[in-house]
Protein backbone atom coordinates (compact mmCIF):
# COMPACT_ATOMS: atom_id res chain seq x y z
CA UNK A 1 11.65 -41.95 23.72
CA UNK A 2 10.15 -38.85 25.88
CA UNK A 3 6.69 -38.86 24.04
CA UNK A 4 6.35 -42.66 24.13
CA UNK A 5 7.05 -42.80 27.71
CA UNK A 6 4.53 -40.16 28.40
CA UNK A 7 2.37 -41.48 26.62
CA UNK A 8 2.20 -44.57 28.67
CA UNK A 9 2.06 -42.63 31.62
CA UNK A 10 -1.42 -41.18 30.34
CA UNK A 11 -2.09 -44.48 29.39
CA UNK A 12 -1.45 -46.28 32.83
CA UNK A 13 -3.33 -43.42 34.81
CA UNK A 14 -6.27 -43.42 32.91
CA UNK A 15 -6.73 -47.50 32.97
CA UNK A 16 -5.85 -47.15 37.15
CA UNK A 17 -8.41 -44.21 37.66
CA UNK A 18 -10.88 -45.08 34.83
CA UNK A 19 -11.04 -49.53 34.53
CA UNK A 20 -9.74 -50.23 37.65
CA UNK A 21 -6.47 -51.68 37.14
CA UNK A 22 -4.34 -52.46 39.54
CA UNK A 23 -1.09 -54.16 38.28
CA UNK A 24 1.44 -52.89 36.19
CA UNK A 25 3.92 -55.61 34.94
CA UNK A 26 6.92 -54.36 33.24
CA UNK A 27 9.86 -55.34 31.23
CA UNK A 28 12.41 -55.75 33.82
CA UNK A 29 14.05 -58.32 36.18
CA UNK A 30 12.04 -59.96 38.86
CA UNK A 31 14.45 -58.85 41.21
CA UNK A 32 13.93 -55.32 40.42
CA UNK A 33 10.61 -55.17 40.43
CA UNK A 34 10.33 -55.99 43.79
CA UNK A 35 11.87 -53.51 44.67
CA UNK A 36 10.30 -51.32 42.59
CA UNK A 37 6.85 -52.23 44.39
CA UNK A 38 8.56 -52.22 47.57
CA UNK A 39 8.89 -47.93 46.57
CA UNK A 40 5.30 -47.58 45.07
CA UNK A 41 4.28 -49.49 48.84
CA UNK A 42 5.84 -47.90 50.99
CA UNK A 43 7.85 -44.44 49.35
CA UNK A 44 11.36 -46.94 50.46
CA UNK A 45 14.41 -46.70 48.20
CA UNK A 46 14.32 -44.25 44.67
CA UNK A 47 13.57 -45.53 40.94
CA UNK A 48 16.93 -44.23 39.88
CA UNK A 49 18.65 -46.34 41.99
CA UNK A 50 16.56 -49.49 41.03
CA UNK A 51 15.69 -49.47 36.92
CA UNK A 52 17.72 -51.04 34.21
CA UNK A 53 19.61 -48.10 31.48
CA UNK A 54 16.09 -48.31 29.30
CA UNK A 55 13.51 -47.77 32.02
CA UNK A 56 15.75 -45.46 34.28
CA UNK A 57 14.83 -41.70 32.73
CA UNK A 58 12.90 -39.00 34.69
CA UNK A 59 9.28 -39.75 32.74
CA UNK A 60 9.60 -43.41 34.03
CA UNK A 61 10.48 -42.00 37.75
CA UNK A 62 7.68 -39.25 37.60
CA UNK A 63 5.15 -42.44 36.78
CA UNK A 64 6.21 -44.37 39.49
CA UNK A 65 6.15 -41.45 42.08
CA UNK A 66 2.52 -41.15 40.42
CA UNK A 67 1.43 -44.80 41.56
CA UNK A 68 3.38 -44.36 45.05
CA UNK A 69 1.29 -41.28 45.68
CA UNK A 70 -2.18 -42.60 44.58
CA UNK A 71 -1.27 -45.85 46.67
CA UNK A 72 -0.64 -43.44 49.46
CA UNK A 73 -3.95 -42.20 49.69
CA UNK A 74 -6.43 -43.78 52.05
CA UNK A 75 -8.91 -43.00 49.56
CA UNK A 76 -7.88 -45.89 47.18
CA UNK A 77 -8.07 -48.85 49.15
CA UNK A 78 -6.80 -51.17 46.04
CA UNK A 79 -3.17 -50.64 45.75
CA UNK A 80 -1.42 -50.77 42.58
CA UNK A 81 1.56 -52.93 42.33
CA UNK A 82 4.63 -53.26 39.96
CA UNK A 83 5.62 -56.73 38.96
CA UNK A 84 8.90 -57.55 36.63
CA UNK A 85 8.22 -59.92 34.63
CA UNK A 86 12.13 -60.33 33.11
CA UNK A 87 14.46 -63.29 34.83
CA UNK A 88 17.73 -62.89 32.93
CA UNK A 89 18.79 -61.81 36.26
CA UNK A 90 18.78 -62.58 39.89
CA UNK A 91 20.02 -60.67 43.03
CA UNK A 92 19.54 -61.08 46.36
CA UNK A 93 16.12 -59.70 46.36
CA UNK A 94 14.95 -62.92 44.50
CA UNK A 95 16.52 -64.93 47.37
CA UNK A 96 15.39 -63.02 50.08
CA UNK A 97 11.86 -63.28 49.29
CA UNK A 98 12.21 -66.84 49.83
CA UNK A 99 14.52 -67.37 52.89
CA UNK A 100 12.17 -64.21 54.89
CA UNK A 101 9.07 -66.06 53.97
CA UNK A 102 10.85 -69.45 55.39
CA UNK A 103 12.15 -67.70 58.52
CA UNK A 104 9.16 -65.77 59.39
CA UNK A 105 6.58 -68.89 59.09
CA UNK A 106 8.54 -72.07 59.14
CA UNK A 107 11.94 -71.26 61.09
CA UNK A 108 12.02 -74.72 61.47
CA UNK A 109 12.97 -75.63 57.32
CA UNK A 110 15.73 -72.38 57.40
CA UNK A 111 18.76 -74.80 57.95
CA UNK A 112 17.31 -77.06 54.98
CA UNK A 113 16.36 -73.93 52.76
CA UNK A 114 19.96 -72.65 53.48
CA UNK A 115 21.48 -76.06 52.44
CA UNK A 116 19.94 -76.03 49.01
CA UNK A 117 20.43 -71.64 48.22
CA UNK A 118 24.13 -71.45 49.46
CA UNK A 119 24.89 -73.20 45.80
CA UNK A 120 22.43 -71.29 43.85
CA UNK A 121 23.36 -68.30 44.84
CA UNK A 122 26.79 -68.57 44.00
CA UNK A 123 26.12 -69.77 41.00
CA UNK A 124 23.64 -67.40 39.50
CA UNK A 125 25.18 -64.31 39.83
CA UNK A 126 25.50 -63.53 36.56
CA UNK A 127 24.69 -64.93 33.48
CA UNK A 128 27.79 -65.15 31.63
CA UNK A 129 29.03 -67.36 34.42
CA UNK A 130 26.13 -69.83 34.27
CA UNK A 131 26.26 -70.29 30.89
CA UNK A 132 29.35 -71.59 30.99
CA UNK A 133 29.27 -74.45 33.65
CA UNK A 134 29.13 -77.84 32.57
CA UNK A 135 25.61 -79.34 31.96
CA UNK A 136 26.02 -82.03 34.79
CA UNK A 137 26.43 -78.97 37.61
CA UNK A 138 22.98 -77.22 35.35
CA UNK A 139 21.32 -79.38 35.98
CA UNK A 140 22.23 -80.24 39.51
CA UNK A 141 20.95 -76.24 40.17
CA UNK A 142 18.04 -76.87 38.56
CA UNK A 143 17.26 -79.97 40.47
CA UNK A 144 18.04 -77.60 43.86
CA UNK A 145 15.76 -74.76 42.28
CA UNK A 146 13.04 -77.32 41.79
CA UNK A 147 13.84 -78.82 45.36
CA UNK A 148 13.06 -75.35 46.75
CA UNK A 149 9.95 -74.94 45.40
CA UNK A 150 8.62 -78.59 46.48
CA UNK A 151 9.85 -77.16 49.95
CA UNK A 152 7.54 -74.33 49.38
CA UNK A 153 4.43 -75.95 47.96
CA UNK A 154 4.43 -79.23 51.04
CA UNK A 155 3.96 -75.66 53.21
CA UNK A 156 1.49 -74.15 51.91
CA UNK A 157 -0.64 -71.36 53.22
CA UNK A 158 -4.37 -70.76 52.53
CA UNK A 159 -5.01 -67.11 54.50
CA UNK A 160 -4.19 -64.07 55.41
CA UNK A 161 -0.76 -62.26 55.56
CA UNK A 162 0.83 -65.38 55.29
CA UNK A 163 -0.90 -66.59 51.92
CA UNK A 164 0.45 -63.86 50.28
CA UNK A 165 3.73 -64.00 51.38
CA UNK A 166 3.46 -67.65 50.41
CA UNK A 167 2.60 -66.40 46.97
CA UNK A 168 5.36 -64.45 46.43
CA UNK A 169 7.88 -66.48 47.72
CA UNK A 170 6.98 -69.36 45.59
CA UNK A 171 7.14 -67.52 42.55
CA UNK A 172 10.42 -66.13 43.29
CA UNK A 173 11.80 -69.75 43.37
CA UNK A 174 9.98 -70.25 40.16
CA UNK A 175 11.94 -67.14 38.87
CA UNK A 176 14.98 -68.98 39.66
CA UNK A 177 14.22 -71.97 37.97
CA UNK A 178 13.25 -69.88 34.69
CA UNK A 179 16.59 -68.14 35.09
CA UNK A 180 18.25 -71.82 35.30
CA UNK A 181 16.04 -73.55 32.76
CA UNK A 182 16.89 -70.36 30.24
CA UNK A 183 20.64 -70.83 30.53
CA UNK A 184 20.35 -74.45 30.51
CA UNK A 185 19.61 -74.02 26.65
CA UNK A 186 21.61 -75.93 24.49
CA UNK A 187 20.78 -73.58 21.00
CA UNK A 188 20.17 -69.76 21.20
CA UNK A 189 16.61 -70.45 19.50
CA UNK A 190 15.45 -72.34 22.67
CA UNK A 191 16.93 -69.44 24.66
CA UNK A 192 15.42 -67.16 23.57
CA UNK A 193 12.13 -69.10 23.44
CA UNK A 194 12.43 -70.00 27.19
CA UNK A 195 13.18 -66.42 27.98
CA UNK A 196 9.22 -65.50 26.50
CA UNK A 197 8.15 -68.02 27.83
CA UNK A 198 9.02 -67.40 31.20
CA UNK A 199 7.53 -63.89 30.90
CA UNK A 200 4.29 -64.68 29.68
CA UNK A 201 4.53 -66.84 32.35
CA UNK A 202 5.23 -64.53 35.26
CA UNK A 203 2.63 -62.11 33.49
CA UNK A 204 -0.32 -64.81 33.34
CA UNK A 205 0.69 -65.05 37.37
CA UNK A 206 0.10 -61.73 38.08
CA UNK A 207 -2.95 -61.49 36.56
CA UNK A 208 -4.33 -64.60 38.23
CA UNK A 209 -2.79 -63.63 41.33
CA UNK A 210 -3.94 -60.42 41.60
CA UNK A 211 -6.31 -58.82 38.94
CA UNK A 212 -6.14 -56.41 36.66
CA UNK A 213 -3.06 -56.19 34.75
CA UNK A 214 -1.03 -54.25 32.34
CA UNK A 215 1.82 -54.98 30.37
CA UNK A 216 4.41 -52.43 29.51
CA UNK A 217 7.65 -53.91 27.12
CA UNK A 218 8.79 -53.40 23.82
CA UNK A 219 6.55 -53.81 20.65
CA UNK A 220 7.77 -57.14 19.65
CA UNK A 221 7.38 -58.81 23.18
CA UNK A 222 3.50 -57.36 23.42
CA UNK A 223 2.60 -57.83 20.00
CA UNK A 224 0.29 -60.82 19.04
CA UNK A 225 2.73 -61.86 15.62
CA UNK A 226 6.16 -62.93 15.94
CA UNK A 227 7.44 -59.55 14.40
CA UNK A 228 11.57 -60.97 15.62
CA UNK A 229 11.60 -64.44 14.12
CA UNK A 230 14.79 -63.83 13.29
CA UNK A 231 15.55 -64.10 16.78
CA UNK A 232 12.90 -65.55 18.76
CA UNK A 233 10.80 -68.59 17.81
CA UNK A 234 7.91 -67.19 19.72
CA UNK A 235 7.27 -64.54 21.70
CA UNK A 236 5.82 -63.30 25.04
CA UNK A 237 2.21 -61.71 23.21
CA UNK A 238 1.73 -64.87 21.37
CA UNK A 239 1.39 -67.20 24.40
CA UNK A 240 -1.07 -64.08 26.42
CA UNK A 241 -2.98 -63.99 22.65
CA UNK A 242 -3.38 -67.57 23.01
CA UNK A 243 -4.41 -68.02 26.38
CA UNK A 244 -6.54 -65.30 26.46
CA UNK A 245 -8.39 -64.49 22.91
CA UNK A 246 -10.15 -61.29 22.96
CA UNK A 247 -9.14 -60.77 26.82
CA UNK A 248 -5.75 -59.71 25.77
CA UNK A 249 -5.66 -56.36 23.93
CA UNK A 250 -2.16 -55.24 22.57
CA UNK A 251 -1.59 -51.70 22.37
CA UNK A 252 1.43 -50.62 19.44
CA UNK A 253 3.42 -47.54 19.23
CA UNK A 254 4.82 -46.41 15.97
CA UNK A 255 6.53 -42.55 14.65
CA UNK A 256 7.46 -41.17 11.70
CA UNK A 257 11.19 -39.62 12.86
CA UNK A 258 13.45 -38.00 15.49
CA UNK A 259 16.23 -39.18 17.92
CA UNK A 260 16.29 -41.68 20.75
CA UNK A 261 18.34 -43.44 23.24
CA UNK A 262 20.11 -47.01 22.43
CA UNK A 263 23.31 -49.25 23.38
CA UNK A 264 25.54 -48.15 20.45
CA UNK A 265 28.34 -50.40 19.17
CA UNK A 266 30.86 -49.31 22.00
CA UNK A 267 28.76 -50.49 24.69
CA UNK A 268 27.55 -46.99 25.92
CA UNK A 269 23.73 -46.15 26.36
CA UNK A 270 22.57 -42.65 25.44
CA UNK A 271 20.71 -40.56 22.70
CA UNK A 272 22.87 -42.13 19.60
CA UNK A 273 19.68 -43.44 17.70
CA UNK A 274 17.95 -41.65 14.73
CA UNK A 275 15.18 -42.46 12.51
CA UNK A 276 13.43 -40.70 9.82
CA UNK A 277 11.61 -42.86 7.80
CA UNK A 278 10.95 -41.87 4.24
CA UNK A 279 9.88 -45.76 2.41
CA UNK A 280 7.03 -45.54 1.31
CA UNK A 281 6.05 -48.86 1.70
CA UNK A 282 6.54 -48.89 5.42
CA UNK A 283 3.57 -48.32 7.94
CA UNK A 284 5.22 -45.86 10.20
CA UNK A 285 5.79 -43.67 6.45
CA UNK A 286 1.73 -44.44 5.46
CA UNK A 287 0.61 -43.48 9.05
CA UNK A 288 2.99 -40.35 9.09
CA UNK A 289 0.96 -38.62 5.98
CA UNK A 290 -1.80 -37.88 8.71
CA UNK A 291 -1.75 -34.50 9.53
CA UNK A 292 -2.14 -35.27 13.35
CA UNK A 293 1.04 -35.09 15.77
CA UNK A 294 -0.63 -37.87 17.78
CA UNK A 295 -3.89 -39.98 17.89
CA UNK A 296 -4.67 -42.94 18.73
CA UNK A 297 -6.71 -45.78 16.20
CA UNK A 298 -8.30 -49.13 17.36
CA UNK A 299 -7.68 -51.28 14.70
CA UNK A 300 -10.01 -53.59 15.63
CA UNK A 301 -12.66 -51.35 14.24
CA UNK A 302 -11.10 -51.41 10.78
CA UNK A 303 -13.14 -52.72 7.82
CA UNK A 304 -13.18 -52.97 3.85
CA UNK A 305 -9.69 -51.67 2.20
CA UNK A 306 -8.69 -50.37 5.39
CA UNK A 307 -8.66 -53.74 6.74
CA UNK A 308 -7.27 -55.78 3.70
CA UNK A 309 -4.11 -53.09 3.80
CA UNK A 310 -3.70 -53.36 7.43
CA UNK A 311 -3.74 -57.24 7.07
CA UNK A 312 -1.18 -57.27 4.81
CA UNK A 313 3.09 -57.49 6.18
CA UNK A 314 4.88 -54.28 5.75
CA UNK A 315 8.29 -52.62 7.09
CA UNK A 316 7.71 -51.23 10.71
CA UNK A 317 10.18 -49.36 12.44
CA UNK A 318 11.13 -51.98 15.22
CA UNK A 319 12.93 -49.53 17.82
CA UNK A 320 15.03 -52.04 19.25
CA UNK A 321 17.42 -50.72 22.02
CA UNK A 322 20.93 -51.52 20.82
CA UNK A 323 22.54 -50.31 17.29
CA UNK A 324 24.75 -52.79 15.45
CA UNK A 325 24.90 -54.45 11.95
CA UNK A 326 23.20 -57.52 12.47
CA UNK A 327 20.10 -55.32 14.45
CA UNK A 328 17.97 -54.49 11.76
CA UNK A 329 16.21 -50.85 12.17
CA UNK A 330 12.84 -52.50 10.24
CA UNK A 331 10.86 -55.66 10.99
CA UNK A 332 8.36 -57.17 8.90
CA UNK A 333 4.57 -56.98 10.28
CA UNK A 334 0.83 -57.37 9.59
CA UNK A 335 -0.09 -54.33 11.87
CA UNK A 336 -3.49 -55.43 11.75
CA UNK A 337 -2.89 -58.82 13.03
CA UNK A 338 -0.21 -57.48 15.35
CA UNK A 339 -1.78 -55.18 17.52
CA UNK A 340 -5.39 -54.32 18.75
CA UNK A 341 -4.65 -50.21 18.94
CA UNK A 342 -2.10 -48.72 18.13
CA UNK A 343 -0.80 -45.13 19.41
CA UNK A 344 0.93 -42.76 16.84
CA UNK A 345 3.23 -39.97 17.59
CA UNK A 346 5.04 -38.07 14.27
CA UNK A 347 8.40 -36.96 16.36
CA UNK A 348 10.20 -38.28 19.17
CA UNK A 349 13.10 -36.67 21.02
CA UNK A 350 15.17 -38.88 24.04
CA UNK A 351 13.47 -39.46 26.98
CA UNK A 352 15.49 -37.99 29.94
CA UNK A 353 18.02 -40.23 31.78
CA UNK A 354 18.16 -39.99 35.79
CA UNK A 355 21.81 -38.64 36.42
């Protein structure tokens, strides 16, 4: 949605400039979110070229030009970097992270590195394929993916250039054992709660790693209740709620009506969803009477009959990405409960795919 991702934009800018953030972890593959802070770096490669159908519109790209030009200036000596914090993917971008690290520090382990990523390689290169090898060769890759990052942690480095590279080269073999553990699954439940899992993981890493951190993905994967437990048995905001309390502030995004763009039931991405909500019982309907086109509330704040209403579960418009007849269009919530602030915009229109 155009107004959403703008929104964020403001959003992002004003916690870089203002609270000194420096981290912005999104909602994509690992793979492509090094590149992603390859461009932000260093101006290499284009956004368009890099981000998944969702994320690859003009209002993301104009963001991410925004962070590669502020990073660009010597006057901000604290770079911001982008992070994906997704795994249902791997490229060669994963890989190479680990075999440049190897060859540039340890070019004596490349020949037994090579040995153990020849197989893995092969054999993640796309999900479908994974999921359907026998559990005996699953298991085999995850013992390699595991091997690799032994490799990694019996050569450890402490300073410097090198430390970092270290750092991200070990988690990239950790992003390929997610990626194996996740398809290892045995029921679509433990999937899916793998998947969250893994990205609340790979989240919590960036903020220990390297500071301030934000968290852009979709309401349900942010959101500190399970507002999908029709699908996943826990999600990615419950485990950064958990771990840490009052640290972890989820921000919400609701509207009232207007169009959008989603996977439709033939497989195509593009502006084929509509909402207008008219149930009264809903949030997004309760929130729409305001006579703002936008605002922001902190729900934290709320007290007394506010409170009790906001505390109680409701229908909220879930925005989910693909259309289809088991996708509902409303998910049950406590917004109270569910996010710390929430953002509120009355009509959305597409946001702007890169051609």
């Amino acid at each position: 949605m155009h107004e959403i991702f703008t929104m964020k934009h403001r959003i992002v800018q004003y916690m870089v400039t203002e609270l000194g953030f420096t981290n912005l972890v999104l909602e994509e593959n690992w793979g492509k979110g090094l590149m992603l802070d390859q461009y932000v770096l260093t101006g290499k490669g284009h956004p368009g070229k890099i981000l998944s159908p969702v994320f690859n519109n003009k209002e993301m790209t104009q963001m991410l030009e925004w962070i590669r030009d502020y990073n660009a200036n010597p006057k901000h000596p604290n770079k911001v970097r982008v992070i994906g914090m997704d795994q249902k993917k791997l490229d060669e971008h994963v890989f190479n992270k680990i075999s440049d690290y190897i060859q540039q520090y340890h070019p004596n382990l490349i020949s037994q590195l090579n040995d153990k990523m020849k197989e893995l390689i092969s054999a993640t290169k796309d999900e479908e394929s994974f999921e359907k090898l026998p559990k005996d060769e699953k298991e085999k890759h995850l013992s390699n993916a595991r091997s690799i990052i032994e490799l990694l942690e019996k050569n450890k480095a402490n300073a410097g250039k090198q430390k970092e590279a270290y750092a991200w080269a070990l988690h990239s073999a950790r992003i390929i054992e997610q990626f194996i553990h996740m398809l290892s699954a045995e029921q679509q439940p433990e999937f899916f709660l793998r998947h969250d899992i893994a990205m609340y993981e790979n989240a919590k890493w960036t903020q220990e790693q390297w500071g301030k951190t934000m968290v852009w993905g979709h309401n349900g994967h942010i959101s500190k209740t399970n507002t999908l437990p029709f699908v996943y048995p826990e999600m990615s905001g419950q485990h950064l709620a958990k771990h840490y309390g009052d640290k972890y502030v989820s921000i919400g995004t609701s509207i009232h009506s207007g169009s959008y763009n989603v996977v439709n039931e033939s497989g195509k991405f593009g502006p084929y969803g509509t909402v207008r909500i008219d149930d009264p019982n809903s949030i997004n309907y309760t929130v729409g009477q305001v006579k703002h086109d936008q605002f922001f509330v902190d729900l934290r704040k709320a007290s007394g009959s506010v409170k009790t209403w906001l505390d109680e579960t409701r229908p909220l418009f879930a925005g989910i990405t693909t259309l289809g007849p088991e996708i509902p269009l409303f998910v049950d919530a406590a917004f109270g409960k569910t996010f710390d602030i929430f953002f509120y915009i009355k009509k959305v229109t597409p946001s702007q795919m890169n051609e």
